[in-house]
Protein backbone atom coordinates (compact mmCIF):
# COMPACT_ATOMS: atom_id res chain seq x y z
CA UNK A 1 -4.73 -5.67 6.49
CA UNK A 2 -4.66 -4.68 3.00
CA UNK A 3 -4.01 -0.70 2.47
CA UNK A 4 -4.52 1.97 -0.78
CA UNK A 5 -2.70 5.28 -0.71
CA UNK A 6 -3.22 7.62 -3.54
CA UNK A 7 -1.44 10.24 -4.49
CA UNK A 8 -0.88 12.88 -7.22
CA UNK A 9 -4.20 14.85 -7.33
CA UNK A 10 -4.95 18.62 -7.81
CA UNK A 11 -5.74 20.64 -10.42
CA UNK A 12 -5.11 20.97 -13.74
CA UNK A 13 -6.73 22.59 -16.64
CA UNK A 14 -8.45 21.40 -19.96
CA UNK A 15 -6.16 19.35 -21.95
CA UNK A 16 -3.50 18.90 -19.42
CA UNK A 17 -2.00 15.98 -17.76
CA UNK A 18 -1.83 14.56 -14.56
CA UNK A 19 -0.12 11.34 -13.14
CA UNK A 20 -1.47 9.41 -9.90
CA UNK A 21 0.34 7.23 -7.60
CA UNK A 22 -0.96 4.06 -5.63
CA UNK A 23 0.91 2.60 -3.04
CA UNK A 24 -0.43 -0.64 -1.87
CA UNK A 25 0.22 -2.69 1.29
CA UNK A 26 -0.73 -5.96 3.10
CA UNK A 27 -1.09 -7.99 0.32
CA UNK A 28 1.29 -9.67 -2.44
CA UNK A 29 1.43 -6.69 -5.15
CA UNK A 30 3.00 -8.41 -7.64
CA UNK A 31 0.65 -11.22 -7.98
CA UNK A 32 -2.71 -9.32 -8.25
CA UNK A 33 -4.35 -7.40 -10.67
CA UNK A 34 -5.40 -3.88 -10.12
CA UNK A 35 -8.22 -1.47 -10.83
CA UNK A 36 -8.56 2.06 -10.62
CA UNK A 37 -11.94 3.70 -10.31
CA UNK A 38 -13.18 7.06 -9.84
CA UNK A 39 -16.56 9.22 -8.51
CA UNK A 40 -17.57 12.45 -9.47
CA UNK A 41 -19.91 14.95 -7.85
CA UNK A 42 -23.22 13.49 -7.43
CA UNK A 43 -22.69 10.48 -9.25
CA UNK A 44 -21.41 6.48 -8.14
CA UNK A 45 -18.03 5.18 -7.98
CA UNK A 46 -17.33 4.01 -11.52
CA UNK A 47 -14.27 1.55 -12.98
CA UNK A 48 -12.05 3.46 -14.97
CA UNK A 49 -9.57 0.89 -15.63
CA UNK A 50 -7.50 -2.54 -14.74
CA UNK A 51 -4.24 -3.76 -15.62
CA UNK A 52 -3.76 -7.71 -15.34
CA UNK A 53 -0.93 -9.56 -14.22
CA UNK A 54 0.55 -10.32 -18.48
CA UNK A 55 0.41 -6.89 -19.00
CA UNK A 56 -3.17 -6.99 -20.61
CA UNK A 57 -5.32 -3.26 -20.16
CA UNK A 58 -8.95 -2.24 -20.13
CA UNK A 59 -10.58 1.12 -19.78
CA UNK A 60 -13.96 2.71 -19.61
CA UNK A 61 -14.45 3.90 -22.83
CA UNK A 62 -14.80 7.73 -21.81
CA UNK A 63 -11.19 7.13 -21.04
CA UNK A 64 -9.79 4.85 -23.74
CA UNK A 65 -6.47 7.06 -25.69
CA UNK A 66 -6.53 8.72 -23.03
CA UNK A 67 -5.66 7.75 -19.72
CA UNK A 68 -3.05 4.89 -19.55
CA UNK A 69 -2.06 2.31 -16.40
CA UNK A 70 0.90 0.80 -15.17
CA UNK A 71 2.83 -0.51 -12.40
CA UNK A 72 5.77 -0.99 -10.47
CA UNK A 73 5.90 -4.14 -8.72
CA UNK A 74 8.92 -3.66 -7.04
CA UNK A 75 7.43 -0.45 -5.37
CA UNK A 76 4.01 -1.81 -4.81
CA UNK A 77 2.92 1.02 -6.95
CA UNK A 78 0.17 1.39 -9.37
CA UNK A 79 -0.13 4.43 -11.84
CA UNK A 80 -2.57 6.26 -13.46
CA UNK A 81 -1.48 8.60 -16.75
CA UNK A 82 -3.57 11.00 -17.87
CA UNK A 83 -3.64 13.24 -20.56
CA UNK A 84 -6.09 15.45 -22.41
CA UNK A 85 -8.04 16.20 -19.71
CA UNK A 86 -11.55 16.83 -19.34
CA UNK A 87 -13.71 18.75 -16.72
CA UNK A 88 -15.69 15.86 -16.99
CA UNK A 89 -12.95 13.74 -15.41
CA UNK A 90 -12.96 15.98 -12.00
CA UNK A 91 -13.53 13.05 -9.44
CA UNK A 92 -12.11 11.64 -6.38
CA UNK A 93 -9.65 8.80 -7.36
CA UNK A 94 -9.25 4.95 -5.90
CA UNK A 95 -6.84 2.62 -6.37
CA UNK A 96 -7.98 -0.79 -5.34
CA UNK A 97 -6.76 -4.89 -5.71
CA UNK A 98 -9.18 -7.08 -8.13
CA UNK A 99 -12.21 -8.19 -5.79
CA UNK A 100 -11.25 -6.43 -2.69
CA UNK A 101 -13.48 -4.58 -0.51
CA UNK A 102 -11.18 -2.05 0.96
CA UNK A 103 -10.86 1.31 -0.28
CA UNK A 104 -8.43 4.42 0.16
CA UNK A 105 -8.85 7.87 0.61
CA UNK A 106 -8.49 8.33 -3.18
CA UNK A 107 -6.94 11.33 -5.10
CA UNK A 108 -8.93 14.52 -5.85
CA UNK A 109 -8.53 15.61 -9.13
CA UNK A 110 -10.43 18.45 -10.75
CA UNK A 111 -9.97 19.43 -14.32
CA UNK A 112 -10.70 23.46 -14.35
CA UNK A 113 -9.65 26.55 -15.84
């Protein structure tokens, strides 16, 4: 059974930075590409971003310059980097594998003075 742990989240104000973890289990890490999404208050899980298998990145464009992912496949660990943050990026968030259905706890992060 596949499994998401994040890790990393708390708070941090305007314009700071803030890196989350994502240990995942019960699959082959290394050979699948991974997304991270986010939701806010009141609003719907979104995609933020996904890093493929070559290397290759994508982000929501909110994000793009921003926020930056990577991975460590011999730690079954996806990251997150974020920097200039924005209240507007206070959510809860998931790491998750490319079409699966499972979901973690996720990582609360609020951006606050």
């Amino acid at each position: 059974q596949e499994k998401f742990v994040e890790s990393g989240g708390g708070l941090v104000p305007p314009g700071g930075s803030l890196r989350l973890s994502c240990v995942g289990s019960g699959f082959p890490f290394s050979e699948e590409i991974m997304t991270w999404h986010r939701q806010s208050p009141d609003k719907a899980r979104e995609w933020v971003a996904t890093l493929f298998l070559g290397g290759a990145t994508f982000y929501t464009d909110s994000v793009t310059g921003r926020f930056s992912v990577s991975r460590d496949d011999a730690n079954n660990t996806l990251y997150l980097e974020r920097k200039d943050l924005k209240p507007e990026d206070t959510a809860v968030y998931y790491c998750q594998r490319h079409e699966s259905t499972t979901w973690g706890e996720g990582a609360q992060v609020t951006v606050a003075s």
